[in-house]
Protein backbone atom coordinates (compact mmCIF):
# COMPACT_ATOMS: atom_id res chain seq x y z
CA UNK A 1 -8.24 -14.73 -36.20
CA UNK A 2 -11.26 -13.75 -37.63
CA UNK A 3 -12.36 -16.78 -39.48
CA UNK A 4 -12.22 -18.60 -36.59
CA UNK A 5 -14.63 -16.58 -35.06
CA UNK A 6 -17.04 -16.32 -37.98
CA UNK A 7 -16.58 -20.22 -37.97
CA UNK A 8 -16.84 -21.33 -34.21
CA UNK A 9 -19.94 -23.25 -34.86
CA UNK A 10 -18.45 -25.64 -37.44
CA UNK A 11 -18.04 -29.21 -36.73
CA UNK A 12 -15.15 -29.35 -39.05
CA UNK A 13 -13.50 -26.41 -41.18
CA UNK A 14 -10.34 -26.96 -43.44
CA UNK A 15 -7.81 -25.06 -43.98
CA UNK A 16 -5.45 -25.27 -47.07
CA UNK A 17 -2.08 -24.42 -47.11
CA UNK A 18 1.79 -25.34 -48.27
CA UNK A 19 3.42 -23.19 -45.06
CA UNK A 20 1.09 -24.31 -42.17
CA UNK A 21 4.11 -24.55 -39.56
CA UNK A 22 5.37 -21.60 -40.79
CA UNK A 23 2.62 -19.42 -40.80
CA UNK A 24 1.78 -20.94 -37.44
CA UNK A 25 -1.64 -22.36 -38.37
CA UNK A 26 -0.30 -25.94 -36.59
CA UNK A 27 -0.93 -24.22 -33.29
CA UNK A 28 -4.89 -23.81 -33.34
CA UNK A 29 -6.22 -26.92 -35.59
CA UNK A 30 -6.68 -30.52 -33.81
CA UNK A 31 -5.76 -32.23 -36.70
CA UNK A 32 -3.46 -32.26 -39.68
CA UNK A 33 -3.92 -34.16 -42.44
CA UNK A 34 -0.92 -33.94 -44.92
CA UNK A 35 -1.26 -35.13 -48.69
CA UNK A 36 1.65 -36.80 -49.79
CA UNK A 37 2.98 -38.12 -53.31
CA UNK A 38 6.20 -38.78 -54.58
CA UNK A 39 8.63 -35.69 -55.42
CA UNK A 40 8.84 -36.78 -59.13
CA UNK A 41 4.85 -36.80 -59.21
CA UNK A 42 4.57 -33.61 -57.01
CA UNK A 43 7.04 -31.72 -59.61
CA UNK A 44 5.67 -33.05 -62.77
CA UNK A 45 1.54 -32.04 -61.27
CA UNK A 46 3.48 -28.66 -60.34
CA UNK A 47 5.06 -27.93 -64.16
CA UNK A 48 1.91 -29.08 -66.23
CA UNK A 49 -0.34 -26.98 -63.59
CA UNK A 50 1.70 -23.90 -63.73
CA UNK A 51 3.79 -23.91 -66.79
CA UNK A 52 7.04 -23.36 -64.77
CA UNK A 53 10.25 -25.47 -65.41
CA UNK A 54 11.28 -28.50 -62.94
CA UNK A 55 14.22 -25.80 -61.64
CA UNK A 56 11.33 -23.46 -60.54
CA UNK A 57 9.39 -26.14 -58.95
CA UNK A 58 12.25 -27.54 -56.75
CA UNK A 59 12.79 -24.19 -55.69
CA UNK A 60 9.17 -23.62 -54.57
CA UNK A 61 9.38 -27.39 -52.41
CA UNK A 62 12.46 -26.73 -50.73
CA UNK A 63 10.99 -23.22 -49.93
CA UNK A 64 8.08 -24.82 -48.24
CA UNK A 65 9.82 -27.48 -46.46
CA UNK A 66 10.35 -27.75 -42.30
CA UNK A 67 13.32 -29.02 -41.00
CA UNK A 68 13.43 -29.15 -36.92
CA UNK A 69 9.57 -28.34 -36.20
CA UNK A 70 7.90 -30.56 -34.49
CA UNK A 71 5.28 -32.20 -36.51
CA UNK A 72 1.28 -31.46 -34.90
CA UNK A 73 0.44 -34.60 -32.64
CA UNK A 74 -2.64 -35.71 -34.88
CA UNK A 75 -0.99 -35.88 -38.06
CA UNK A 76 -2.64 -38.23 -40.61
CA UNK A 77 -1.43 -38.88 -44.13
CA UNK A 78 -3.13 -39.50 -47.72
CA UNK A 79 -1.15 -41.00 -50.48
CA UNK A 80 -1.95 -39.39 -53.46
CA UNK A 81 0.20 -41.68 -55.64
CA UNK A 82 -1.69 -42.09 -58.44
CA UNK A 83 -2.43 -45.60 -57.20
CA UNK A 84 -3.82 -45.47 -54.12
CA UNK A 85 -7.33 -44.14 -53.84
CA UNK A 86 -7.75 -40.75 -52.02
CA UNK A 87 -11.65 -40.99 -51.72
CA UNK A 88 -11.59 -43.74 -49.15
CA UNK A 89 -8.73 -42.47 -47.56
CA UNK A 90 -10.77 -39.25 -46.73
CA UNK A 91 -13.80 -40.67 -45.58
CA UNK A 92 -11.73 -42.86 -43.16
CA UNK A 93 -10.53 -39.47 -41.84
CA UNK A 94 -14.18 -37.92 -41.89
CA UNK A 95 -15.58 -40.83 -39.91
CA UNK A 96 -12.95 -40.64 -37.27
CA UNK A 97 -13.06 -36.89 -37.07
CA UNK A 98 -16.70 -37.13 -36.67
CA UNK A 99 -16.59 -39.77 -33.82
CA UNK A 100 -13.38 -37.64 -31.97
CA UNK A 101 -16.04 -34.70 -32.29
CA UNK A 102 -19.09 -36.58 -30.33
């Protein structure tokens, strides 16, 4: 892939996307980190953002869900909840990340 190339001397590089087991992205990062938030909150974010009906939304979800895949081994989750702060969550994941990578 060529942004792996391009990238090979990063220390970290994300990647963002809804379909990362099915595009097969799972198979070359070390880590995962999912974001996850209630389906009510996920479909109301979803409507407001993109002016599409509830109906729509569900759709696009159950499109992009797995079902018998094997989740990646270093899977960490933030709780974007609207009560639970991400920030801290994130540099909790930085600071490990960093120490795995010395």
């Amino acid at each position: 892939i060529k942004w792996k190339t391009i990238n090979a001397n990063q220390k970290l590089l994300f990647i963002e996307t809804a379909i990362l087991y099915q595009s097969g992205l799972d198979k070359i990062v070390s880590d995962v980190w999912e974001i996850h938030a209630p389906e009510n909150i996920r479909i109301k974010r979803v409507m407001e953002r993109n002016h599409i009906s509830k109906e729509q939304v569900i759709a696009r979800i159950n499109s992009q869900q797995i079902s018998d895949i094997e989740l990646h081994p270093n899977t960490h989750i933030i709780i974007n909840d609207n009560k639970t702060p991400i920030i801290p969550q994130i540099q909790r994941l930085l600071i490990n990340s960093k120490e795995s990578a010395s």
